[in-house]
N, C-alpha and C. Protein backbone atom coordinates (compact mmCIF):
# COMPACT_ATOMS: atom_id res chain seq x y z
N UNK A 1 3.36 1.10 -20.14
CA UNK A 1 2.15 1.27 -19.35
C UNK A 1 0.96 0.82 -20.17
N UNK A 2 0.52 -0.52 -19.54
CA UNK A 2 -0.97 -0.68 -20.32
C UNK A 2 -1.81 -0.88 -18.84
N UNK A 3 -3.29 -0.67 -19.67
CA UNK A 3 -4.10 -0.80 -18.62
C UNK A 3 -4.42 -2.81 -18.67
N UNK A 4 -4.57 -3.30 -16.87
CA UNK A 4 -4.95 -4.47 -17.04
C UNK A 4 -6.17 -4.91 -16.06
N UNK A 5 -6.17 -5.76 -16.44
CA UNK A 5 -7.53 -6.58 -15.57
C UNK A 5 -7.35 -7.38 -14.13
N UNK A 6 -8.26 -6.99 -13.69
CA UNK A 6 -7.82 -8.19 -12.68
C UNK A 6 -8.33 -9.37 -12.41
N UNK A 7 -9.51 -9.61 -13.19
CA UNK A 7 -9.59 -10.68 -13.47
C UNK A 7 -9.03 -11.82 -14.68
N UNK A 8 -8.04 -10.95 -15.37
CA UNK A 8 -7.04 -11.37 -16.63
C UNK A 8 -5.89 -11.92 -15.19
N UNK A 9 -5.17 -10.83 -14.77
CA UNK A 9 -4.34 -11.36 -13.82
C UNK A 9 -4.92 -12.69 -12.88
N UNK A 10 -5.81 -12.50 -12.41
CA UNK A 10 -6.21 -13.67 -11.78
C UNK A 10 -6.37 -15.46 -12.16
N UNK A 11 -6.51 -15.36 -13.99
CA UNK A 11 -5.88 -16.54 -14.28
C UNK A 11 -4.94 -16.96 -14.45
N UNK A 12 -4.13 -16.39 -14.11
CA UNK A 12 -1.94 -16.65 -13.82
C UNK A 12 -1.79 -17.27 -12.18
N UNK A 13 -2.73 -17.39 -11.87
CA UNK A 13 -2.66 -17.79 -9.96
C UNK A 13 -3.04 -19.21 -10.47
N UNK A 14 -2.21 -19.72 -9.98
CA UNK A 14 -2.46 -21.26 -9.64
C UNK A 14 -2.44 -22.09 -8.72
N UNK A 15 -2.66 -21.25 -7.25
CA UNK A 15 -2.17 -21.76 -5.92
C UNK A 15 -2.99 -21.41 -5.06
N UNK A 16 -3.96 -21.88 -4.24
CA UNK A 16 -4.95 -21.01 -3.58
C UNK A 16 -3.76 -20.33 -2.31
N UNK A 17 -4.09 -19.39 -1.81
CA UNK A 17 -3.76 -18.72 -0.80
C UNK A 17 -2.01 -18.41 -1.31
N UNK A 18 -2.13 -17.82 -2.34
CA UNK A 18 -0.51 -17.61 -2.76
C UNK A 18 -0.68 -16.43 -3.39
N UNK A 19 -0.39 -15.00 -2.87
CA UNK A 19 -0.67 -13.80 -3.36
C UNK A 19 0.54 -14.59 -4.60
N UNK A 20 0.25 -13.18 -6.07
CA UNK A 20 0.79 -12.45 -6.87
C UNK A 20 0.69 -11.29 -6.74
N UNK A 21 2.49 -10.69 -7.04
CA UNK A 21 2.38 -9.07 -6.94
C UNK A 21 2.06 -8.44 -8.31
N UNK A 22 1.32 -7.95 -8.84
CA UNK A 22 0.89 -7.57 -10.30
C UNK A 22 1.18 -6.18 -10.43
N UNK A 23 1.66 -5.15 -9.18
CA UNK A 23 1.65 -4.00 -9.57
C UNK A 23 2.00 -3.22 -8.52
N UNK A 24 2.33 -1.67 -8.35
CA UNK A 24 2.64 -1.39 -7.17
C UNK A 24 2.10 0.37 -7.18
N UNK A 25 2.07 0.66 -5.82
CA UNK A 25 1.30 1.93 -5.91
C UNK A 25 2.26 2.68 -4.61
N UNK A 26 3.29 3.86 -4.72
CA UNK A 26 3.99 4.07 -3.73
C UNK A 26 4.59 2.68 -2.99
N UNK A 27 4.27 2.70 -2.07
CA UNK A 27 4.53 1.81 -0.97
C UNK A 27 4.45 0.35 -0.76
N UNK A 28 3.09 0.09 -2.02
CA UNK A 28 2.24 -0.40 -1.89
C UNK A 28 2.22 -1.51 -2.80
N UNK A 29 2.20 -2.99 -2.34
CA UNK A 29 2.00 -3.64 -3.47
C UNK A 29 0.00 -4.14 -3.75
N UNK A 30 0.00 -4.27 -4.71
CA UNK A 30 -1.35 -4.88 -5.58
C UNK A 30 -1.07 -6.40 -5.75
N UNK A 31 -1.48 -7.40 -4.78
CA UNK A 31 -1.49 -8.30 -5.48
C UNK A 31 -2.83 -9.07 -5.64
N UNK A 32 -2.89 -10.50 -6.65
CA UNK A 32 -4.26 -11.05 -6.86
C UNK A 32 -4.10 -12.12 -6.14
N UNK A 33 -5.20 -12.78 -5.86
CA UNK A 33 -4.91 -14.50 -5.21
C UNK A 33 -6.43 -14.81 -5.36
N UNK A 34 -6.48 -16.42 -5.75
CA UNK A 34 -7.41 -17.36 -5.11
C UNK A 34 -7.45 -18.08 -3.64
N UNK A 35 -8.45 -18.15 -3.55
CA UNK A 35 -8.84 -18.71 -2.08
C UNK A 35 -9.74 -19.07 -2.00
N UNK A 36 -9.46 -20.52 -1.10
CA UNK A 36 -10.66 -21.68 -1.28
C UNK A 36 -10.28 -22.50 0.44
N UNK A 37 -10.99 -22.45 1.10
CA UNK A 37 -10.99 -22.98 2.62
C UNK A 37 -11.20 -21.68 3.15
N UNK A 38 -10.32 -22.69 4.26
CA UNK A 38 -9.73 -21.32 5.84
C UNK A 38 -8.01 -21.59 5.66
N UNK A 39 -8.32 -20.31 5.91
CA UNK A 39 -6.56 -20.06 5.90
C UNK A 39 -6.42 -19.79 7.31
N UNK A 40 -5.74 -18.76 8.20
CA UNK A 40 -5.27 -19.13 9.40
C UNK A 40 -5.19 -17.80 10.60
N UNK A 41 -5.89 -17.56 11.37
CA UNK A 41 -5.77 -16.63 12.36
C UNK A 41 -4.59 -16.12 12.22
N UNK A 42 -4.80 -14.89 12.20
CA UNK A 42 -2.75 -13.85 11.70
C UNK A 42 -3.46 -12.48 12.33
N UNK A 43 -2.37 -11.84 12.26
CA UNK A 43 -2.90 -9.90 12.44
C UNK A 43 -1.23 -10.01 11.83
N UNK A 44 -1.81 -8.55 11.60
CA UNK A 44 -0.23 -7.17 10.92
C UNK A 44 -0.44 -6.11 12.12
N UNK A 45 0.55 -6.37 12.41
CA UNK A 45 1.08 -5.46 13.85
C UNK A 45 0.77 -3.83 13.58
N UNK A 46 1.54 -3.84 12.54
CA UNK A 46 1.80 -2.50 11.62
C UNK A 46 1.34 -2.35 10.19
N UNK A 47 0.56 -2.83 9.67
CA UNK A 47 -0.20 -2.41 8.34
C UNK A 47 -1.66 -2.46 8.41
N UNK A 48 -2.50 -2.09 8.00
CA UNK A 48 -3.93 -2.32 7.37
C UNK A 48 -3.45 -3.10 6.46
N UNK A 49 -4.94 -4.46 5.86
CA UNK A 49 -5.06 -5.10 4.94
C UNK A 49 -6.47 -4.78 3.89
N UNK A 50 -6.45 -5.04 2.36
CA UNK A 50 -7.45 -4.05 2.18
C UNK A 50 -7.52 -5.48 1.24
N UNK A 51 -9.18 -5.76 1.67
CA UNK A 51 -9.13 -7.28 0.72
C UNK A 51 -10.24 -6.62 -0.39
N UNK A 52 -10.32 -7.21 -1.79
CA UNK A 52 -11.39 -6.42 -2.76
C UNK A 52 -12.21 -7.91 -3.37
N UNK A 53 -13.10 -8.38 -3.09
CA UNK A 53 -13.52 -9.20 -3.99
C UNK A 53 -13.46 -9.03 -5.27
N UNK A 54 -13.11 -10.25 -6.30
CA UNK A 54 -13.51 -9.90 -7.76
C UNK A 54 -14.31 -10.73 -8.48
N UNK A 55 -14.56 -12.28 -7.70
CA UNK A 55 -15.50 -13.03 -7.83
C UNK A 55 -15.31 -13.91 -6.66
N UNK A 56 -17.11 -14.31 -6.31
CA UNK A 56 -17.06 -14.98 -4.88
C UNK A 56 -17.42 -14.86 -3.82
N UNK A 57 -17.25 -15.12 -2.94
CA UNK A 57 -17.79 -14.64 -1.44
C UNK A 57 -16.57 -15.14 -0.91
N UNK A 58 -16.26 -13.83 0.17
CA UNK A 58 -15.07 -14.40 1.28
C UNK A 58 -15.91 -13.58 2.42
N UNK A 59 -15.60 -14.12 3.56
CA UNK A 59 -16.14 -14.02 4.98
C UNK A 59 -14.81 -13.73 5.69
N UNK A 60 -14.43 -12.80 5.95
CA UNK A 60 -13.28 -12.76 7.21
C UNK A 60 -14.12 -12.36 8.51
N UNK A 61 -13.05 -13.43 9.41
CA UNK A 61 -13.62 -13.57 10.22
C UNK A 61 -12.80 -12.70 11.39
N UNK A 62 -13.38 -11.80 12.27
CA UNK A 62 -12.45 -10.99 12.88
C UNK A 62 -12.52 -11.53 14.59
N UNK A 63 -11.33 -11.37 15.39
CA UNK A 63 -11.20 -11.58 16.74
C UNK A 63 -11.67 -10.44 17.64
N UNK A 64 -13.25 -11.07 18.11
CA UNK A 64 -14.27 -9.92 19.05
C UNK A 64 -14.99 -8.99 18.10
N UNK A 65 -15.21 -9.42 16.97
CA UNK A 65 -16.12 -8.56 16.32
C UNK A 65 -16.85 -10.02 15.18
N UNK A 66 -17.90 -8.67 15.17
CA UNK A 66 -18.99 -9.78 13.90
C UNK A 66 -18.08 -10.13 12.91
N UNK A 67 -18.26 -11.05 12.05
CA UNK A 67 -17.63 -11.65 10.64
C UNK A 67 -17.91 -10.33 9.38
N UNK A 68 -17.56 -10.33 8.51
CA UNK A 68 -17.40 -9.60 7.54
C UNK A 68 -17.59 -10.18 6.24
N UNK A 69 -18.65 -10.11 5.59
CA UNK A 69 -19.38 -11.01 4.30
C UNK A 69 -18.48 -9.80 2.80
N UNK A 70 -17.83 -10.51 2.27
CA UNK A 70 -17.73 -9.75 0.83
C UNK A 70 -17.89 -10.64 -0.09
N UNK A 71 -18.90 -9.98 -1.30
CA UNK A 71 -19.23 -10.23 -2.48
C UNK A 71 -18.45 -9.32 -3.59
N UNK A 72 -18.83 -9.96 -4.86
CA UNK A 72 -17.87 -9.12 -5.43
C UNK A 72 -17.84 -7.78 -5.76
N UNK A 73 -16.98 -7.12 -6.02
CA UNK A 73 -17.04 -5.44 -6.16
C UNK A 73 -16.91 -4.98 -4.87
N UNK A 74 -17.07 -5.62 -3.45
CA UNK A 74 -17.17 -5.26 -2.16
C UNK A 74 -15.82 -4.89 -1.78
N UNK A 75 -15.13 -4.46 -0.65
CA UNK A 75 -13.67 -4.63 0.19
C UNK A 75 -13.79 -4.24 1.18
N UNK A 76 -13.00 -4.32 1.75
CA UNK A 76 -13.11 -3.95 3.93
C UNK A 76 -11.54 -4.00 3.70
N UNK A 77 -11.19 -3.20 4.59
CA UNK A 77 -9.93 -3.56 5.36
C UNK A 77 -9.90 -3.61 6.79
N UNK A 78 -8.78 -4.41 6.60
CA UNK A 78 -8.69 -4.86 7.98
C UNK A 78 -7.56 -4.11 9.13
N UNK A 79 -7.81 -3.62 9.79
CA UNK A 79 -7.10 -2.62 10.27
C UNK A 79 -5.85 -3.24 10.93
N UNK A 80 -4.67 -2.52 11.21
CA UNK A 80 -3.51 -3.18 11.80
C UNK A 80 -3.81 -3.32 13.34
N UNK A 81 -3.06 -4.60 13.34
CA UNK A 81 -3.55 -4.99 14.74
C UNK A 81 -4.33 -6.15 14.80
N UNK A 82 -5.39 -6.42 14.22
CA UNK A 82 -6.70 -7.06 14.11
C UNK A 82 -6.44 -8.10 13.51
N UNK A 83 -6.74 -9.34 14.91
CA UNK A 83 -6.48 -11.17 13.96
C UNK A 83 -7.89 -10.94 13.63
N UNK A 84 -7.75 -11.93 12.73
CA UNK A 84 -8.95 -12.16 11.41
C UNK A 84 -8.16 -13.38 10.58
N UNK A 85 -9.40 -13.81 10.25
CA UNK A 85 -9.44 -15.44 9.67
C UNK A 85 -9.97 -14.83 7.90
N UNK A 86 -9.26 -15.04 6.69
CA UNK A 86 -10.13 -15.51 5.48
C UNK A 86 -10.77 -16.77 5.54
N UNK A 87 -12.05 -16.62 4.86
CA UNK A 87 -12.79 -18.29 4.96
C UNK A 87 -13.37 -18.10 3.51
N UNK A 88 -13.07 -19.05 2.28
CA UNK A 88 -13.46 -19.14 1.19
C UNK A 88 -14.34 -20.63 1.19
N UNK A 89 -15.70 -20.44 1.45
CA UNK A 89 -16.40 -21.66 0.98
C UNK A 89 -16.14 -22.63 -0.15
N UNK A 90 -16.26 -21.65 -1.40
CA UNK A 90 -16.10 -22.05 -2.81
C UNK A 90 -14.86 -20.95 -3.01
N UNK A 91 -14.61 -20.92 -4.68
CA UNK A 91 -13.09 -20.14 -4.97
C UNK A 91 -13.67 -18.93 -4.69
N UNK A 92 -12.79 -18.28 -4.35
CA UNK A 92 -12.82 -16.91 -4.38
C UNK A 92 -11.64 -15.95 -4.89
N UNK A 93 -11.60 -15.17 -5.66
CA UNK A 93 -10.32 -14.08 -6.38
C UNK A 93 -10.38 -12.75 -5.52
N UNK A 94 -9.48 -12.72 -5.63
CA UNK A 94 -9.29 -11.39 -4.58
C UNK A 94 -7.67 -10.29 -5.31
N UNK A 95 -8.18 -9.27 -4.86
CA UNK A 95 -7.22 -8.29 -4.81
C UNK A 95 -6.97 -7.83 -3.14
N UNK A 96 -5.62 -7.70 -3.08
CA UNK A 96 -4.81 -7.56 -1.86
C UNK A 96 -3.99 -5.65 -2.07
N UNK A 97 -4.30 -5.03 -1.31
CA UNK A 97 -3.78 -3.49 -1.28
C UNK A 97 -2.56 -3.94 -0.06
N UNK A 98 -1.47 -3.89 -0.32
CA UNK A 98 -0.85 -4.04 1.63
C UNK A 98 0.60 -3.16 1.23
N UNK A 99 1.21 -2.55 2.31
CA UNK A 99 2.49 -2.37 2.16
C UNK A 99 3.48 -3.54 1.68
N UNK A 100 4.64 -2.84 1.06
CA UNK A 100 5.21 -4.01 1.06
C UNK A 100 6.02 -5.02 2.23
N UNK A 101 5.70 -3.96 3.17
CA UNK A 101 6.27 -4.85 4.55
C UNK A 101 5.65 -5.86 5.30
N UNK A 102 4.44 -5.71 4.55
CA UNK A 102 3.22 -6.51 5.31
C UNK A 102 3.82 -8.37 4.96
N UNK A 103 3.83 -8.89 5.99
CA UNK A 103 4.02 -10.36 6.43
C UNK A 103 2.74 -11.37 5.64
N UNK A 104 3.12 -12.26 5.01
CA UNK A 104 2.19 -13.24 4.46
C UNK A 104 0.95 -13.38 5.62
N UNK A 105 1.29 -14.52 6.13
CA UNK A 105 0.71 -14.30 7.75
C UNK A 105 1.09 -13.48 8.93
N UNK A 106 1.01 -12.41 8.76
CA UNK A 106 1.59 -11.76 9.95
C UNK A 106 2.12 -12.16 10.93
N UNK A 107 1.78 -12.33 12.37
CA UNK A 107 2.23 -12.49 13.42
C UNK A 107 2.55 -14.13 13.38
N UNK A 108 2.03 -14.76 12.41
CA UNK A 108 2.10 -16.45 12.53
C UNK A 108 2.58 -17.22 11.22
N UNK A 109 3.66 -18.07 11.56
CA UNK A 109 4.30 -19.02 10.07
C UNK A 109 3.87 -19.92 10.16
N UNK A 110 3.69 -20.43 9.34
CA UNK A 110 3.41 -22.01 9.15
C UNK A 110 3.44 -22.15 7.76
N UNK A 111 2.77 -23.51 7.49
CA UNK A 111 3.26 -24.25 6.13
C UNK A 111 2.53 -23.39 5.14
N UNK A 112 1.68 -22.88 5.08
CA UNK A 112 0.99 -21.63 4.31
C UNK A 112 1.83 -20.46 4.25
N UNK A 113 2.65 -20.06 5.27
CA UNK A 113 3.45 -18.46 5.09
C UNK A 113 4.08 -18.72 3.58
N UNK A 114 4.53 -17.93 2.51
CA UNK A 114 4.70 -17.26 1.32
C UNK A 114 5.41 -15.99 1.36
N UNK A 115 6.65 -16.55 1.44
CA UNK A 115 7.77 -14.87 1.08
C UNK A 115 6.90 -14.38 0.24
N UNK A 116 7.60 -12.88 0.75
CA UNK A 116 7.38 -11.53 -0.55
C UNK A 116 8.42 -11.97 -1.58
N UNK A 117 9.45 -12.29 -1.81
CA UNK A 117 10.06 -13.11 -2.75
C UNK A 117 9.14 -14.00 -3.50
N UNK A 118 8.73 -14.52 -3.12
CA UNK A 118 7.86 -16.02 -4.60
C UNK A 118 6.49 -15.35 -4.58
N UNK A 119 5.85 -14.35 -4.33
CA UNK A 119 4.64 -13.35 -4.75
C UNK A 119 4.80 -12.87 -5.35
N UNK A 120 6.57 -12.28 -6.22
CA UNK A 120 6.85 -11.39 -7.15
C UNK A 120 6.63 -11.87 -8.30
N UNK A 121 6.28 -11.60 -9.08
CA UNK A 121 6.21 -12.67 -10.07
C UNK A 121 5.83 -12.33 -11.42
């Protein structure tokens, strides 16, 4: 048991929109990721998503509700159920709170989806 960073973890990501799992809490995995664009309209049927800035601005964008601005130190989650768009102007690092059942893209695959397999890491 050591204590770590997450912005130490965050220079081991080399993939925008490609969680790492760095840690786990009950249920729960911790992972870090960069993100830079738009990634892709999804919802989790069955989980909340709990995004944490650690440098950056990310904007999720939610279906029938206002957008959601985070800076760093900020987080929102996103409740289950709820499509929502990430939109990274410039890079952005992030910490991810989700079950481990929670779906890359939830309800939607495509060439972006990312097993929980190659997030372990």
């Amino acid at each position: 048991m050591t204590a770590r960073s997450f912005a130490a973890e965050l220079e081991h990501v080399t993939e925008y929109w490609t969680p790492r799992v760095i840690g786990e809490v009950n249920d729960q995995y911790l992972k870090v990721a960069k993100l830079k664009g738009e990634f892709v309209w999804h919802a989790h049927e069955h989980e909340d998503e709990l995004f944490l800035v650690v440098y950056g601005t990310l904007r999720i964008q939610l279906e029938d509700r206002d957008d959601v601005v985070l800076n760093p130190g900020e987080f929102f989650t996103v409740p289950k159920g709820v499509r929502h768009n990430p939109v990274a102007e410039e890079e952005v690092g992030i910490v991810l709170i989700e079950t481990k059942t929670t779906l890359h893209t939830g309800d939607v695959v495509t060439d972006r989806t990312v097993p929980v397999e190659r997030q372990l890491g």
